[in-house]
N, C-alpha and C. Protein backbone atom coordinates (compact mmCIF):
# COMPACT_ATOMS: atom_id res chain seq x y z
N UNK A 1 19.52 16.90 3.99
CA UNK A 1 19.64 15.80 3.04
C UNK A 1 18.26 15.49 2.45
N UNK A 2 18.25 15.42 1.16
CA UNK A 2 17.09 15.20 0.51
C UNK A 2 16.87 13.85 0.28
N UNK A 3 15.54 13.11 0.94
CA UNK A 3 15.33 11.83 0.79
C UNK A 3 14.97 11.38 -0.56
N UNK A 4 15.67 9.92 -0.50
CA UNK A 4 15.13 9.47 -1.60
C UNK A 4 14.39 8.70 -2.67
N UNK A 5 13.86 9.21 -3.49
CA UNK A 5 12.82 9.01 -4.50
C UNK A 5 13.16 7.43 -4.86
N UNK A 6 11.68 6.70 -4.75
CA UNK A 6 12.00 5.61 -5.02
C UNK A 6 10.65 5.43 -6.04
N UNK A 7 10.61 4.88 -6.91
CA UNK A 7 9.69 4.37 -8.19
C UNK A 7 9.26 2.64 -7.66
N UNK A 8 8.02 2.75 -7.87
CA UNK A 8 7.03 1.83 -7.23
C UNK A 8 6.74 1.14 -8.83
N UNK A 9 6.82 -0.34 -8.86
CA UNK A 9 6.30 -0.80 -10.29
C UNK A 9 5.39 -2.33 -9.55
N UNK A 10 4.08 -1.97 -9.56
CA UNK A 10 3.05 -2.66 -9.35
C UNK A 10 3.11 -3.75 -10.93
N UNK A 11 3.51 -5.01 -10.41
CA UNK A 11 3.63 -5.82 -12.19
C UNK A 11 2.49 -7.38 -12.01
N UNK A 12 1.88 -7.52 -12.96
CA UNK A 12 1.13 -8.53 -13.57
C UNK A 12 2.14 -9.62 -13.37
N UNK A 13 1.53 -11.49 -13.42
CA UNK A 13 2.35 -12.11 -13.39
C UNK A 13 3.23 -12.65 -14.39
N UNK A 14 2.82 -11.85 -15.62
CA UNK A 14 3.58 -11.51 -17.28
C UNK A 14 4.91 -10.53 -17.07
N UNK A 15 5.00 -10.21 -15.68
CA UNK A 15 6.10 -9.26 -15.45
C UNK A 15 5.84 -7.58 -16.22
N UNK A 16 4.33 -7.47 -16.91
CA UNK A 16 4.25 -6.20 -17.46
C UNK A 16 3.81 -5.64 -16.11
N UNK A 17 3.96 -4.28 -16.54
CA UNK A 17 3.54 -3.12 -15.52
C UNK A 17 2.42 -2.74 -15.24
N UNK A 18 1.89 -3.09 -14.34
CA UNK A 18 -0.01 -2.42 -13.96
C UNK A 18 0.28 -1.22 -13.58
N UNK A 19 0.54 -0.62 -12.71
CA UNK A 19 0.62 0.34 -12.03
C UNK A 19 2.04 1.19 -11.82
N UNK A 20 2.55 2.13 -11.91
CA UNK A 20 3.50 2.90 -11.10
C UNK A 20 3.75 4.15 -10.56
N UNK A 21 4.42 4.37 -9.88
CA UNK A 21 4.19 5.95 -8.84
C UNK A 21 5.32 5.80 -8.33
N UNK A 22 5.60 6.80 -7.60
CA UNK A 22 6.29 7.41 -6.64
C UNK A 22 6.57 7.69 -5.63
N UNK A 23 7.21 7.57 -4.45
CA UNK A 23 7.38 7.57 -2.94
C UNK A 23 8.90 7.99 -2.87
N UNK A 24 8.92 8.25 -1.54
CA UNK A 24 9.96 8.34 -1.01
C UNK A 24 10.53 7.60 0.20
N UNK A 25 11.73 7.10 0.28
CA UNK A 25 11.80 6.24 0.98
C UNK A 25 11.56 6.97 2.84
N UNK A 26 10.96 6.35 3.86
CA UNK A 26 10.82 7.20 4.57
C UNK A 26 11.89 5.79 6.10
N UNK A 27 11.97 4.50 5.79
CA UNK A 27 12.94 4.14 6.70
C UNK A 27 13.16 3.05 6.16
N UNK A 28 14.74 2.26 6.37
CA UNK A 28 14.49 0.96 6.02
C UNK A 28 15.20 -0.04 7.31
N UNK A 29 14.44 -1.41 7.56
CA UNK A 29 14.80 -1.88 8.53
C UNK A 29 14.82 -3.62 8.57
N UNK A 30 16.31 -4.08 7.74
CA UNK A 30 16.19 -5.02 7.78
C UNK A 30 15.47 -5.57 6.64
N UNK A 31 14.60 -6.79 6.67
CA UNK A 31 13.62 -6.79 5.45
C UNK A 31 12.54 -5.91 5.09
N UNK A 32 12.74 -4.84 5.86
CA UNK A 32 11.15 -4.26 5.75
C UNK A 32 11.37 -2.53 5.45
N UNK A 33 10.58 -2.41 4.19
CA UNK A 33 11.28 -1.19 3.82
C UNK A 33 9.66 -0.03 3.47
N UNK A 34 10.06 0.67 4.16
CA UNK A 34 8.49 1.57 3.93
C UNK A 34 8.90 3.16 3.22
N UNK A 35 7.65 3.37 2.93
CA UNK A 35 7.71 4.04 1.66
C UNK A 35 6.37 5.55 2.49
N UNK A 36 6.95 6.30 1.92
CA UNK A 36 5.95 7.29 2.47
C UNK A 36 5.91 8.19 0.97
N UNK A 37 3.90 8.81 0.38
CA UNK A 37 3.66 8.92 -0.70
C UNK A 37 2.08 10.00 -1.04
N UNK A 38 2.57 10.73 -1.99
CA UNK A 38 1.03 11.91 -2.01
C UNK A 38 1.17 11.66 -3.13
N UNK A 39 -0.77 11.91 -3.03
CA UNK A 39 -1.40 11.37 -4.63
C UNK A 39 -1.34 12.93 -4.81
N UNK A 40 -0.82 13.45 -6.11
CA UNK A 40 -0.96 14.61 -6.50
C UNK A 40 -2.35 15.16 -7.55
N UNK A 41 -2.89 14.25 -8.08
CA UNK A 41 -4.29 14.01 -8.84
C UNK A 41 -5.04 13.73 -8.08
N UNK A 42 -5.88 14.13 -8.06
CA UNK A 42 -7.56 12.99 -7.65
C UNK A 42 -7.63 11.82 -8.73
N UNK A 43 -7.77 10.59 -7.98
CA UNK A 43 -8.32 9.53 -8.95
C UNK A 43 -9.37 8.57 -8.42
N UNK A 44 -9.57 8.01 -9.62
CA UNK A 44 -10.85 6.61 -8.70
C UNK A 44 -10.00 5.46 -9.20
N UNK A 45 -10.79 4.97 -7.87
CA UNK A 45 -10.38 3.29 -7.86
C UNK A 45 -11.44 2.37 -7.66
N UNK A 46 -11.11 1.59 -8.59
CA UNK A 46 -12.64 0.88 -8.14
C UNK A 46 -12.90 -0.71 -7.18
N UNK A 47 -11.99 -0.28 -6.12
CA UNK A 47 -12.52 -0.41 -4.59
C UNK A 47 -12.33 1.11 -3.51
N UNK A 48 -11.69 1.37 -4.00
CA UNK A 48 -11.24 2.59 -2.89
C UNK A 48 -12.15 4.03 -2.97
N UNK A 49 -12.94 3.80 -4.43
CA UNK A 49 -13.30 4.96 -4.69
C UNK A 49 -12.73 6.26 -4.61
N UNK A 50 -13.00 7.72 -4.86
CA UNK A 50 -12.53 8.55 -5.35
C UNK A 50 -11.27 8.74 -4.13
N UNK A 51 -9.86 9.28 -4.78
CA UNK A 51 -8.69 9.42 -3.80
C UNK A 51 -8.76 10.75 -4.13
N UNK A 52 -8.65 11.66 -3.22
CA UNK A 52 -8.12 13.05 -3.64
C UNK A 52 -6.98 13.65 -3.67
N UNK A 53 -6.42 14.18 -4.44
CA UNK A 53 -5.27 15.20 -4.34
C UNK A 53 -5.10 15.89 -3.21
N UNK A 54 -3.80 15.21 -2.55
CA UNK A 54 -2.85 15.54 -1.39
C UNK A 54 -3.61 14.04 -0.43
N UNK A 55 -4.40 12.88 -0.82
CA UNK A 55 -4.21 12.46 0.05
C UNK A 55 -2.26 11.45 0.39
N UNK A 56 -2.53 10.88 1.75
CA UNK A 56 -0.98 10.68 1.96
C UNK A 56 -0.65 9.23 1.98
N UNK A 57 -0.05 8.53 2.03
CA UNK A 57 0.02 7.17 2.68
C UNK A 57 1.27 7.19 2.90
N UNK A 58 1.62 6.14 3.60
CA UNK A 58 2.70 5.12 3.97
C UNK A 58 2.55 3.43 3.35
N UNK A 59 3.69 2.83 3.04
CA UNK A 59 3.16 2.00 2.40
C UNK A 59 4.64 0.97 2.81
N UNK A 60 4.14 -0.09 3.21
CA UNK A 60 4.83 -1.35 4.20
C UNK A 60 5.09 -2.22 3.21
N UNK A 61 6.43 -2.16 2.89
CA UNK A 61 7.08 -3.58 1.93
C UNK A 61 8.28 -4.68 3.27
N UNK A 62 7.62 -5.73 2.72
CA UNK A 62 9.30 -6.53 2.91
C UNK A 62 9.23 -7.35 2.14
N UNK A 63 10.63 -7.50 2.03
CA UNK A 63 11.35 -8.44 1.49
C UNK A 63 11.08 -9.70 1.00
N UNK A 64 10.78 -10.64 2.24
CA UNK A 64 10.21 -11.75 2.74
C UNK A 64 8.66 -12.12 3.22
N UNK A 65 7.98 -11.48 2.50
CA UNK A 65 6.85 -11.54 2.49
C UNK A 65 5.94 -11.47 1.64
N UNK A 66 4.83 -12.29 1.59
CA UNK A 66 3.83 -11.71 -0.07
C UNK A 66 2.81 -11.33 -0.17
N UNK A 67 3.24 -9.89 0.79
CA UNK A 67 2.27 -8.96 0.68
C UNK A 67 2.70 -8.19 1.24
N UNK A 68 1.51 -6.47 0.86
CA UNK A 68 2.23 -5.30 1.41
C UNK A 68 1.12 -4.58 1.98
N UNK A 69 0.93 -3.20 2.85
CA UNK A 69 0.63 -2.85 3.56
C UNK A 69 0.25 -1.62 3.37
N UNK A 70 -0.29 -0.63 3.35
CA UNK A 70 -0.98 0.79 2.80
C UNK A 70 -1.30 1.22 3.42
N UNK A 71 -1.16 2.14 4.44
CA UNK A 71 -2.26 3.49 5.08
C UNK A 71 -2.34 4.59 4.10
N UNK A 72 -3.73 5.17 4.39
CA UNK A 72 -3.61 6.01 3.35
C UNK A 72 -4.69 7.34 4.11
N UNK A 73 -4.15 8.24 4.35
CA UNK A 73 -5.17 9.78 5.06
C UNK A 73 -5.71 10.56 3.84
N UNK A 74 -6.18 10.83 4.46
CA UNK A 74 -7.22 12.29 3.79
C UNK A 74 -5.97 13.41 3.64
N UNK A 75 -6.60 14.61 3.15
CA UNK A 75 -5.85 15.36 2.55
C UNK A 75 -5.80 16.32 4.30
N UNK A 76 -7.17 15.78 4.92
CA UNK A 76 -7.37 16.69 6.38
C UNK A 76 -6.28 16.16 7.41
N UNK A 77 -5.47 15.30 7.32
CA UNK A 77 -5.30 14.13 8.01
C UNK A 77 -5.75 12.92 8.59
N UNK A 78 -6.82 12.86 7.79
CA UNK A 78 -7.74 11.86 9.18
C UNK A 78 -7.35 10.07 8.01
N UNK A 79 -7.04 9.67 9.18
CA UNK A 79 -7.60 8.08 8.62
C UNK A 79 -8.62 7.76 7.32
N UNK A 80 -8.33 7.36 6.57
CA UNK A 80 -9.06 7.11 4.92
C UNK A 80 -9.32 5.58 5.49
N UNK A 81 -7.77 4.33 5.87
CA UNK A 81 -8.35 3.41 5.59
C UNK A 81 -6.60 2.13 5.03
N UNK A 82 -6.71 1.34 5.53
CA UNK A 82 -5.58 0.53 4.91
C UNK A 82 -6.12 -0.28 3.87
N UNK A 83 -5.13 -0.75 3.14
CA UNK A 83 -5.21 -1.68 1.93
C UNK A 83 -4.31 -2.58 1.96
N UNK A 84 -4.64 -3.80 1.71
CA UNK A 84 -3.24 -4.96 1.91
C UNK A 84 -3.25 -5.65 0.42
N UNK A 85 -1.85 -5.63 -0.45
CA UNK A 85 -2.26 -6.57 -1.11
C UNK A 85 -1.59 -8.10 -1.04
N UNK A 86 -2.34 -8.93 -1.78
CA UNK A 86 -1.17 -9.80 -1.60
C UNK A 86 -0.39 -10.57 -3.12
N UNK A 87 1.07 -9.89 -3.05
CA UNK A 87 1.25 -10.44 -4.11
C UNK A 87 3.38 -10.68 -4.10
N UNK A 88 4.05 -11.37 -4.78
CA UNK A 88 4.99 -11.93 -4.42
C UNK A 88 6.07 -11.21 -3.54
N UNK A 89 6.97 -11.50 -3.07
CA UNK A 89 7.84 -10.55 -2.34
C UNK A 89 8.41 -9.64 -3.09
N UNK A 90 8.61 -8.06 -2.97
CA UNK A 90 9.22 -7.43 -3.73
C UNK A 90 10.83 -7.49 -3.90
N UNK A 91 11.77 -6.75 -4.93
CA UNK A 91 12.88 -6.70 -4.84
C UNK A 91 13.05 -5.10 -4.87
N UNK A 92 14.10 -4.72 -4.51
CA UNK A 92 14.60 -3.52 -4.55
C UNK A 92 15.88 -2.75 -4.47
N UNK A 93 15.83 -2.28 -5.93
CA UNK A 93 17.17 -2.08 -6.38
C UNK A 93 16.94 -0.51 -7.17
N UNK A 94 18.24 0.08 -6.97
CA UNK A 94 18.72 1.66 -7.56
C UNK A 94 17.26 2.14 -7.37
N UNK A 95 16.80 2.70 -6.35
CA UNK A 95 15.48 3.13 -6.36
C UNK A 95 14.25 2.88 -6.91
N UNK A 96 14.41 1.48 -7.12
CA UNK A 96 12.79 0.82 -8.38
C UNK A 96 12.63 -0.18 -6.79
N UNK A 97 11.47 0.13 -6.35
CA UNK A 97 10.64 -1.31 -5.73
C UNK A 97 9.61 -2.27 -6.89
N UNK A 98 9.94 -3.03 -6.74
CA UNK A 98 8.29 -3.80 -8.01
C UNK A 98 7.86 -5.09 -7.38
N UNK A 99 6.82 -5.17 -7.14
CA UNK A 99 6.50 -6.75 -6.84
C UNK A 99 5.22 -6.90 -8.17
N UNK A 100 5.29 -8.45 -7.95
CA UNK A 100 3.91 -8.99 -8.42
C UNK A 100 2.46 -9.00 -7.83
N UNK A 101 1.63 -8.35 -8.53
CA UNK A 101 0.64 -7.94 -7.91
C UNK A 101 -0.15 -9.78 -8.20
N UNK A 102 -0.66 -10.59 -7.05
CA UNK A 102 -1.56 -11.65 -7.29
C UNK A 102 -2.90 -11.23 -7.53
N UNK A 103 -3.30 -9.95 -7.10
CA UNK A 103 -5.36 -9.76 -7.49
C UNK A 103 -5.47 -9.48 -5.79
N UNK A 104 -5.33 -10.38 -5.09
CA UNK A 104 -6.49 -10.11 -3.75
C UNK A 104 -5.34 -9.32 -3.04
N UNK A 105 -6.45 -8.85 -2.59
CA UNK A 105 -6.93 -7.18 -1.81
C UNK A 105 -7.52 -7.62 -0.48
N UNK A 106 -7.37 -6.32 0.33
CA UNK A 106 -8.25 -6.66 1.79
C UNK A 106 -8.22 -5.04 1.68
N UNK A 107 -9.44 -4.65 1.85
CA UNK A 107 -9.51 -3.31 2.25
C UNK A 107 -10.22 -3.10 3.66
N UNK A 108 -9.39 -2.74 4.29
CA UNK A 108 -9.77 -2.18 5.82
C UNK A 108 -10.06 -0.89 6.52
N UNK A 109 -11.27 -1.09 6.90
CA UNK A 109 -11.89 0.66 7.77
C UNK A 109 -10.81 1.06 8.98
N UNK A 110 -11.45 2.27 9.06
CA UNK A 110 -11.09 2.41 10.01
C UNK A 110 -11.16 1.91 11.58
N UNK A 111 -12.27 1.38 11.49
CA UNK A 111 -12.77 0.86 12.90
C UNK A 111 -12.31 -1.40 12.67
N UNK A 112 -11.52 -1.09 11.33
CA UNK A 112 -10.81 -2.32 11.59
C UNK A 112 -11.52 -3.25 11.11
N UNK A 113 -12.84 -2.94 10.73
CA UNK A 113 -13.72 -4.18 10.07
C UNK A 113 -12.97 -4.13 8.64
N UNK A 114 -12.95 -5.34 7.90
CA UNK A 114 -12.66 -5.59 5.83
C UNK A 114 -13.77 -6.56 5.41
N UNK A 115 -12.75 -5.91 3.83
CA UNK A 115 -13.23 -6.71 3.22
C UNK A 115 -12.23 -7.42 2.09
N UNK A 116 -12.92 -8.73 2.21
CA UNK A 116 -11.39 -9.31 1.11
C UNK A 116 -11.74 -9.10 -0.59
N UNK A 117 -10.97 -8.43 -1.60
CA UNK A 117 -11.48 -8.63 -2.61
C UNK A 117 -10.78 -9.21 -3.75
N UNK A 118 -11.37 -9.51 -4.97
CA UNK A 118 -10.60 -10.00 -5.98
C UNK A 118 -10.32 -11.15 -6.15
N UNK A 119 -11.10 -12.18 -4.96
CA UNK A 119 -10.74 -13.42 -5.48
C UNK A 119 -10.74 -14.07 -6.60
N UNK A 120 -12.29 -13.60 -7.47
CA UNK A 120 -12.35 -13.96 -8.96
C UNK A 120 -11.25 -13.38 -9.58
N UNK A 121 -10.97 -12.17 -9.97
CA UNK A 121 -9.61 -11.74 -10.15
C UNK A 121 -8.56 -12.46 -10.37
N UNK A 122 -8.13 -12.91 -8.63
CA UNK A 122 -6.79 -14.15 -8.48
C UNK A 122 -7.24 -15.55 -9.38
N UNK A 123 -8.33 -15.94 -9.44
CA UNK A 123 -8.89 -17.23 -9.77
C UNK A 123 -8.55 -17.22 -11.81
N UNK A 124 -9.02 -16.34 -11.55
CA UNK A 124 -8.85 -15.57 -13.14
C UNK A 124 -7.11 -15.89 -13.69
N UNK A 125 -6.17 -15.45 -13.13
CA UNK A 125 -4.90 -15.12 -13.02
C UNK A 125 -4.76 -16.25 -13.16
N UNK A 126 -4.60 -16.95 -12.18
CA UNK A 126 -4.28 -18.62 -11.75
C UNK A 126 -4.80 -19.03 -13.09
N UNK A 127 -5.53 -19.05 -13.54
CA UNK A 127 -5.99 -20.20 -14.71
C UNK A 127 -5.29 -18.97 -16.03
N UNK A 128 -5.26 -17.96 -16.38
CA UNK A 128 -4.82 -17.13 -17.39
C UNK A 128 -3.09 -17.56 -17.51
N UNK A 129 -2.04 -17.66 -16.35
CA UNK A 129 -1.17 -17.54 -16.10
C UNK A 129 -0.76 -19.33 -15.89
N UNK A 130 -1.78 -19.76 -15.71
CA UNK A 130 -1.15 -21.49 -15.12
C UNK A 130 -0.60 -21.38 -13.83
N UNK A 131 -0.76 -20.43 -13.06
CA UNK A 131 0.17 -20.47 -11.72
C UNK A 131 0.25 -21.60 -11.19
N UNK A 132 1.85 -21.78 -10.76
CA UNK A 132 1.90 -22.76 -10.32
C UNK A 132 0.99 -22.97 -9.06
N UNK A 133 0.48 -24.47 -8.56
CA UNK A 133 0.24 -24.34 -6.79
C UNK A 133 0.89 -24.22 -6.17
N UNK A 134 2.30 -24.43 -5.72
CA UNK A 134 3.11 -23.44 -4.78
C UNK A 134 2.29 -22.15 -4.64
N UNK A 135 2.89 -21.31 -5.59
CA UNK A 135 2.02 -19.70 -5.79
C UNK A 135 0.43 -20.08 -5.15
N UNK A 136 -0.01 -20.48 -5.55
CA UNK A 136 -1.68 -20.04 -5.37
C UNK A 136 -1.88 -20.31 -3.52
N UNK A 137 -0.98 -21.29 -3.33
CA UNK A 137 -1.16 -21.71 -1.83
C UNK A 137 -0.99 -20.48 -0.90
N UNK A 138 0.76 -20.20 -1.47
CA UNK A 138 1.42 -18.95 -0.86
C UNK A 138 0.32 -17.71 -0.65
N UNK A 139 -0.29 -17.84 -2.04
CA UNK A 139 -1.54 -16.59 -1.98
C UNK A 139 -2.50 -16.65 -0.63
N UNK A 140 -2.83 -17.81 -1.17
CA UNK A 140 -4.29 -18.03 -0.16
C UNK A 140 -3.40 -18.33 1.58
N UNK A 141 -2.37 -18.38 1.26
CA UNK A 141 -1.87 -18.30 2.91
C UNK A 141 -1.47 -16.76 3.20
N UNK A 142 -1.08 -16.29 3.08
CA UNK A 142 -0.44 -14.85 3.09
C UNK A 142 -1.64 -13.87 3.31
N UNK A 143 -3.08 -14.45 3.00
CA UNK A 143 -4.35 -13.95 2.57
C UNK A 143 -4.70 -14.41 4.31
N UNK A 144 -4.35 -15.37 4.81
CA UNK A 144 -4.88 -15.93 6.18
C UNK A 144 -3.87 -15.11 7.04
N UNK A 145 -2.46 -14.42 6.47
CA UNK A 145 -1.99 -14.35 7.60
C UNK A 145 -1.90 -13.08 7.40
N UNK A 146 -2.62 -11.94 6.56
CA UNK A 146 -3.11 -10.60 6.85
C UNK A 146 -4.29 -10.79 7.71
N UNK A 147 -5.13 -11.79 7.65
CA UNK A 147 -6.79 -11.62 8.18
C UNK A 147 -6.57 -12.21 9.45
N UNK A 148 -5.12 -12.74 9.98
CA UNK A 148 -5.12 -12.85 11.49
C UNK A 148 -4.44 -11.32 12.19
N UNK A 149 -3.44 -11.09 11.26
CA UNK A 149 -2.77 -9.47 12.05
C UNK A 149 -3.59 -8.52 12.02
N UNK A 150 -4.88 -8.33 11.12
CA UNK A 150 -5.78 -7.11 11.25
C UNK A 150 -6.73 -7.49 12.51
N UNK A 151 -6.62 -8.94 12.80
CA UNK A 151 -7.71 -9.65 13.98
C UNK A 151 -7.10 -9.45 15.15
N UNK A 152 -5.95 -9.21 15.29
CA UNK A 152 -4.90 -9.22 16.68
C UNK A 152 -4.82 -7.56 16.59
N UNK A 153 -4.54 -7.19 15.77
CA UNK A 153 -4.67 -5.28 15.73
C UNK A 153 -3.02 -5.15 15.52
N UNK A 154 -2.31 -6.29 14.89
CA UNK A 154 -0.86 -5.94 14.65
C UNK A 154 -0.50 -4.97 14.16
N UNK A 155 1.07 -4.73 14.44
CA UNK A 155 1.46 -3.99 13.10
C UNK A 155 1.39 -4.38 12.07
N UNK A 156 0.79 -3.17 10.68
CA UNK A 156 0.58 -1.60 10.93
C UNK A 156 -0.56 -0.73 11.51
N UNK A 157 -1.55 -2.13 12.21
CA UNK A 157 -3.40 -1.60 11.91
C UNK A 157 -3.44 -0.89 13.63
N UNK A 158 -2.27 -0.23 13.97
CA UNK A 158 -2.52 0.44 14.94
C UNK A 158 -2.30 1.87 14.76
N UNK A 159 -1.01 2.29 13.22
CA UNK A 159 -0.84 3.53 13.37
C UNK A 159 -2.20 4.02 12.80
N UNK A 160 -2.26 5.20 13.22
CA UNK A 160 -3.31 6.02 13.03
C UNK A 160 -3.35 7.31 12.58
N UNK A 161 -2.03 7.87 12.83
CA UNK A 161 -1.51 9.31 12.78
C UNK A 161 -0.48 9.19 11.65
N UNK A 162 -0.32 10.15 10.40
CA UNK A 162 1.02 10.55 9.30
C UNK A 162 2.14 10.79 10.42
N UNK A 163 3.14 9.66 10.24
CA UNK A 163 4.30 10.06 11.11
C UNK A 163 4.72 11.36 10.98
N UNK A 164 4.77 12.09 12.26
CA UNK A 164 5.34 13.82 12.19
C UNK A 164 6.86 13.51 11.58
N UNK A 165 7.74 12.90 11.29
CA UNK A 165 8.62 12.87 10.33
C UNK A 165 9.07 13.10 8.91
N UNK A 166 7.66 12.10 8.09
CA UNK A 166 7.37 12.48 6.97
C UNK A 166 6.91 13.52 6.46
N UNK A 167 6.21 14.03 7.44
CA UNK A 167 5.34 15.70 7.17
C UNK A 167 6.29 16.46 5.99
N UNK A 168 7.56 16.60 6.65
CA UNK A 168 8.21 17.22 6.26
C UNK A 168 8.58 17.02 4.69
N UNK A 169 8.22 15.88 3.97
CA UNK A 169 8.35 15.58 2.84
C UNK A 169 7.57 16.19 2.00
N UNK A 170 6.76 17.02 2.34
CA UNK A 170 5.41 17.41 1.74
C UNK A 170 4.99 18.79 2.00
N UNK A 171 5.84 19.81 2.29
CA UNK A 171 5.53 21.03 3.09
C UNK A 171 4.37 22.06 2.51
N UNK A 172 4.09 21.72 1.64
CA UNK A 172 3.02 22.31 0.34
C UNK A 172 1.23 21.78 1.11
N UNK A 173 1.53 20.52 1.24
CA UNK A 173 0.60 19.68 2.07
C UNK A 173 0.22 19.77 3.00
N UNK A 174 0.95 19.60 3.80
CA UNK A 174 1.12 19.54 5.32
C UNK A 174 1.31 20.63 5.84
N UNK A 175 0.36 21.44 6.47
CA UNK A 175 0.21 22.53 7.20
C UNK A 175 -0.78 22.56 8.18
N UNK A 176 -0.36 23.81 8.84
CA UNK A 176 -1.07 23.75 10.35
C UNK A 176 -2.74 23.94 10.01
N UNK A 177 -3.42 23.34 10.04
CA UNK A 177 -4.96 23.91 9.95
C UNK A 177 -5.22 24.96 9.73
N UNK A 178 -5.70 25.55 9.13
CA UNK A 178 -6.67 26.68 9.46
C UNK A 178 -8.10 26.79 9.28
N UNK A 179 -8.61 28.20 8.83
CA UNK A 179 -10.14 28.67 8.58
C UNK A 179 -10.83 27.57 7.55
N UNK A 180 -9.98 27.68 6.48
CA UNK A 180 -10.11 27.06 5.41
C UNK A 180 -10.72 25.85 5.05
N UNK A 181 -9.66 24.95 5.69
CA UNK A 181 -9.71 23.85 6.08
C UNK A 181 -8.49 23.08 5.27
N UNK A 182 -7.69 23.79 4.70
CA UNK A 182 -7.11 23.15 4.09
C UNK A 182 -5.81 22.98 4.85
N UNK A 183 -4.87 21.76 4.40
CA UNK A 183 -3.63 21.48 5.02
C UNK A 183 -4.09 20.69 6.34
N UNK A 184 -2.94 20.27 7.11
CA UNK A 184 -3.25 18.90 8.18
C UNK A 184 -4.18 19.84 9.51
């Protein structure tokens, strides 16, 4: 059975589209629906800096929550690094996930230290958009209650390893090591 393709729409609080890509759904459980995903380009980001082609992630949505969750490996397998953002709860329907992206970011090492970014960003938004304060609170709380689960080492900031499940989504990718160095 061929899993399936789900379309990611990263949206502004104008409801336009910042961002979109591609994943596949890799489990869903309840409110919480994760997404497993290869960058097929190299690109830059300007916090993440350069991503390379074949790196992998997994990427943590729910429902009920306003914010989401990112691991993201090297093309070697190794740990790159999580990303959290925080922005409204997503919906998800006929294979489209989309949430509202709010601006702040937490980008996290590997060894678990971050950093929070984009507050000017969100601050920006909030006054561009009029957000309501409900919203801005929700932000700046959702923002406290990623920076306590990365402090406790919750789930997700323990996996460490591309689930050997997903591998299989990617067989081009994901291969046994060799000389080279290329593949997992």
């Amino acid at each position: 059975m061929c899993p399936q393709k789900v379309t990611v729409n990263s949206l502004s609080f104008d409801l336009s589209i910042r961002r979109s890509w591609e994943c596949y759904l890799a489990a869903r459980n309840g409110d919480l629906i994760i997404l497993d995903g290869l960058f097929e380009k190299t690109i830059t980001h300007k916090d993440l800096g350069t991503i390379h082609s074949g790196t992998l992630s997994r990427e943590y949505y729910w429902l009920d929550r306003w914010y989401n969750i990112f691991i993201f490996w090297e093309p070697d397998g190794n740990l790159r690094n999580w990303y959290c953002n925080v922005g409204m709860p997503p919906s998800f329907q006929e294979g489209v996930l989309e949430y509202v992206d709010l601006e702040i970011d937490i980008l996290v090492n590997p060894d678990l230290t971050y950093r929070v970014l984009d507050l000017d960003e969100f601050a920006e938004t909030a006054k561009t958009f009029a957000l309501p304060f409900q919203i801005e609170e929700k932000a700046r709380e959702s923002l406290a209650e990623l920076e306590q689960l990365i402090a406790r080492r919750g789930f997700p900031f323990l996996n460490r390893e591309f689930p050997p499940e997903s591998r299989s989504l990617y067989p081009q990718n994901i291969a046994a090591n060799d000389d080279t160095g290329a593949g997992l």
